[in-house]
Protein backbone atom coordinates (compact mmCIF):
# COMPACT_ATOMS: atom_id res chain seq x y z
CA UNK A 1 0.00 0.00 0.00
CA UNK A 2 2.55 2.51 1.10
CA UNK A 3 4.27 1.90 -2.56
CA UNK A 4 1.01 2.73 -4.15
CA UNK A 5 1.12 5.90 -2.44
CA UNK A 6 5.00 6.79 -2.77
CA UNK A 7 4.17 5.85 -6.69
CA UNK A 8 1.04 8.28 -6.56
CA UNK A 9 3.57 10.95 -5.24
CA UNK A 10 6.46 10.36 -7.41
CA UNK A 11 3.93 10.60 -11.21
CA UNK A 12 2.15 14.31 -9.33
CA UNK A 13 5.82 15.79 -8.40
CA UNK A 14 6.60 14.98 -12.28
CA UNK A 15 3.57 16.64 -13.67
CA UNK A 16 3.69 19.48 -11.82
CA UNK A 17 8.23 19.55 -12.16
CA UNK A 18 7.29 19.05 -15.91
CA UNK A 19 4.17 20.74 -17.12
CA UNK A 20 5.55 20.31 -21.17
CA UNK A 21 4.40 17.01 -20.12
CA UNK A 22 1.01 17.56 -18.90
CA UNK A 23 0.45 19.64 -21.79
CA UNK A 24 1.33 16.87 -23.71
CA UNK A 25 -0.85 14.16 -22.40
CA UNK A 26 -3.97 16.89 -22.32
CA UNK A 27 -3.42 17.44 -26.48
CA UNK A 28 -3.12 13.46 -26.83
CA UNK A 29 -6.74 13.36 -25.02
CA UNK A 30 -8.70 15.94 -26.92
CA UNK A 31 -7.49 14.83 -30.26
CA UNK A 32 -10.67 13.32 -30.87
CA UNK A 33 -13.15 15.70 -28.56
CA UNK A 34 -13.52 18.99 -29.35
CA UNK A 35 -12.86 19.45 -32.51
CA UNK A 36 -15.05 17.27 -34.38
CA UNK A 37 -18.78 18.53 -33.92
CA UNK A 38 -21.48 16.57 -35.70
CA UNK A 39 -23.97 17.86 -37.50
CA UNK A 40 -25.99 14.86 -39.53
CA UNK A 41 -26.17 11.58 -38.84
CA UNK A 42 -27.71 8.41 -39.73
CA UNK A 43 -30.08 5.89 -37.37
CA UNK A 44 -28.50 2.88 -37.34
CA UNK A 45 -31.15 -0.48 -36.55
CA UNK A 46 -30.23 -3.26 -34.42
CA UNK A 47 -28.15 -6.05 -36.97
CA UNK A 48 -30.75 -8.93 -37.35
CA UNK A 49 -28.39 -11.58 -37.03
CA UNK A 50 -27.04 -10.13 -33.87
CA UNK A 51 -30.37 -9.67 -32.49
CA UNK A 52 -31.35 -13.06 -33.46
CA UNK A 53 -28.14 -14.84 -31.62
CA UNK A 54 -28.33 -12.29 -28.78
CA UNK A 55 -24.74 -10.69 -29.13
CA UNK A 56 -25.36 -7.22 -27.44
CA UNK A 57 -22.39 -4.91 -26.53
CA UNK A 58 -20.09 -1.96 -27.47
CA UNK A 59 -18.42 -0.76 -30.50
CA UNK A 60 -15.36 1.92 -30.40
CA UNK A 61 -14.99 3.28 -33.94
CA UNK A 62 -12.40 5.98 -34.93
CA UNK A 63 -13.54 8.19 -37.85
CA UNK A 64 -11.40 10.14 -40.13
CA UNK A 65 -12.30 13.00 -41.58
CA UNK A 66 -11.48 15.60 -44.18
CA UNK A 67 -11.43 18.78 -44.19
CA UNK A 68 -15.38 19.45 -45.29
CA UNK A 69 -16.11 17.05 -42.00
CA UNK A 70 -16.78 13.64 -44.26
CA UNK A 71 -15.95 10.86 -42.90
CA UNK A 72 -13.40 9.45 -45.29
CA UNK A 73 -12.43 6.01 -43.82
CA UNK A 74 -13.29 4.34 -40.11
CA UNK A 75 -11.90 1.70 -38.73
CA UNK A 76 -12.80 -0.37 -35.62
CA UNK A 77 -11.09 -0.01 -32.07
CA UNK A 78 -12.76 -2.70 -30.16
CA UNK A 79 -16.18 -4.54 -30.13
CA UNK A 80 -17.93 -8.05 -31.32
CA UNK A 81 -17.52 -8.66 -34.69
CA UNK A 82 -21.06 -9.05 -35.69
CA UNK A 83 -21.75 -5.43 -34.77
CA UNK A 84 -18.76 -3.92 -36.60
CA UNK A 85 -19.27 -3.93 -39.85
CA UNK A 86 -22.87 -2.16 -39.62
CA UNK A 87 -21.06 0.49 -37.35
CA UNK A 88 -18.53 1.04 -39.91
CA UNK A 89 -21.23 1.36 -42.83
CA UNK A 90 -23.36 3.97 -40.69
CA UNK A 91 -20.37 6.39 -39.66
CA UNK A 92 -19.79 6.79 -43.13
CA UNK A 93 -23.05 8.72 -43.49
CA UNK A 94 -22.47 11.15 -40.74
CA UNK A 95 -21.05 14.47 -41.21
CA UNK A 96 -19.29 16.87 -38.91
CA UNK A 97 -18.66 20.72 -39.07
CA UNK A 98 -15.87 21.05 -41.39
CA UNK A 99 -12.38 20.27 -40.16
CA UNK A 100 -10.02 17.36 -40.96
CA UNK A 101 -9.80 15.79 -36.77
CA UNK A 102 -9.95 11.87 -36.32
CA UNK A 103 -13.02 11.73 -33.63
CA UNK A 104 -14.44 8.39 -31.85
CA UNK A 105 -17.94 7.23 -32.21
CA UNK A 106 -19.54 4.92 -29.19
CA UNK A 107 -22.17 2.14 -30.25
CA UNK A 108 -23.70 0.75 -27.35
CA UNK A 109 -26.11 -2.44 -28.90
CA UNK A 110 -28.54 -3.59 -25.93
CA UNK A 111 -31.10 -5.88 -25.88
CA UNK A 112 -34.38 -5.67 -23.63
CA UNK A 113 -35.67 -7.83 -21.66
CA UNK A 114 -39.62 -7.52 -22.98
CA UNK A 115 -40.68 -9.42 -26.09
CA UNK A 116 -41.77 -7.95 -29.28
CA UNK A 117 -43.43 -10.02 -32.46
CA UNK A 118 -42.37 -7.36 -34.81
CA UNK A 119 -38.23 -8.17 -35.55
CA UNK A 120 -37.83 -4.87 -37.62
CA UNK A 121 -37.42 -2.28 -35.09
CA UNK A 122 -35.37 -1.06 -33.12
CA UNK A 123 -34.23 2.30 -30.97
CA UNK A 124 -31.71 4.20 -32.21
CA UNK A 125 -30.85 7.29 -29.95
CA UNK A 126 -28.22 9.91 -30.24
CA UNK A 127 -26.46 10.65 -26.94
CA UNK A 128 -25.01 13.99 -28.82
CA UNK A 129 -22.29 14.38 -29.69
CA UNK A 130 -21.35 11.08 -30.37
CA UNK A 131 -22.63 8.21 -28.02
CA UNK A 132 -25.04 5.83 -30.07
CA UNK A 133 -27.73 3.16 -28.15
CA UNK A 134 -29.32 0.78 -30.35
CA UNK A 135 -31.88 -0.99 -28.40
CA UNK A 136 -34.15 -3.96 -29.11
CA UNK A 137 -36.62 -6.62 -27.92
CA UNK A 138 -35.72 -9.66 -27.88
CA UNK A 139 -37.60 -11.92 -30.64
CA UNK A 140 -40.37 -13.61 -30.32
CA UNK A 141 -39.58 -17.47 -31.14
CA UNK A 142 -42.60 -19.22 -32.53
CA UNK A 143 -42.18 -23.01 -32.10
């Protein structure tokens, strides 16, 4: 415990002996924040094959854009395969006030616990600026 704390001490007398280095580590943070500010996007429905094997969960995706705020390429950071390749094929549709900043876009896929008979929708909300849910029921299996 008492190395945890001399550890603690040691990293906050180097920020504050060497703020070049803060400074640093702040710019490497906002790189993908502030800059890039949406302004159209795309809903995005639940994957039916994902829905129908129950794979719920989160997808990172880092967008690149140019310098009219198109996303020109995105690539995946983490998540279950199933979801990606939707996520990648929606980002591509958004657009962001014009500048040429990477940003990050947040899926979240969730499945409810309620039943619906219907397997087409789902709820796709918009946690602005760029924190996507994409909820659904979980389908009705006739048998």
């Amino acid at each position: 415990m008492k190395k945890k704390a001399n550890y603690g001490l040691l990293l906050l007398g180097f920020l504050l002996v060497h703020p070049s280095s803060r400074l640093n580590a702040q710019k490497e943070e906002t790189e993908y924040e502030v800059e890039a500010r949406l302004v159209s996007f795309e809903d995005l429905a639940y994957p039916g094959i994902a829905r129908m094997t129950r794979i719920q969960g989160i997808v990172i995706v880092k967008a690149e854009l140019d310098e009219k705020g198109n996303v020109v390429a995105a690539s995946a950071l983490s998540g279950p395969k199933p979801l990606i390749s939707d996520c990648l094929s929606n980002v591509k549709k958004w657009k962001f006030k014009p500048n040429s900043k990477n940003t990050l876009i947040v899926y979240d896929f969730r499945l409810d616990d309620g039943a619906c008979h219907d397997a087409s929708h789902s709820l796709f909300r918009l946690i602005h600026p760029n924190f996507a849910t994409i909820t659904a029921c979980n389908p009705v299996i006739v048998g």
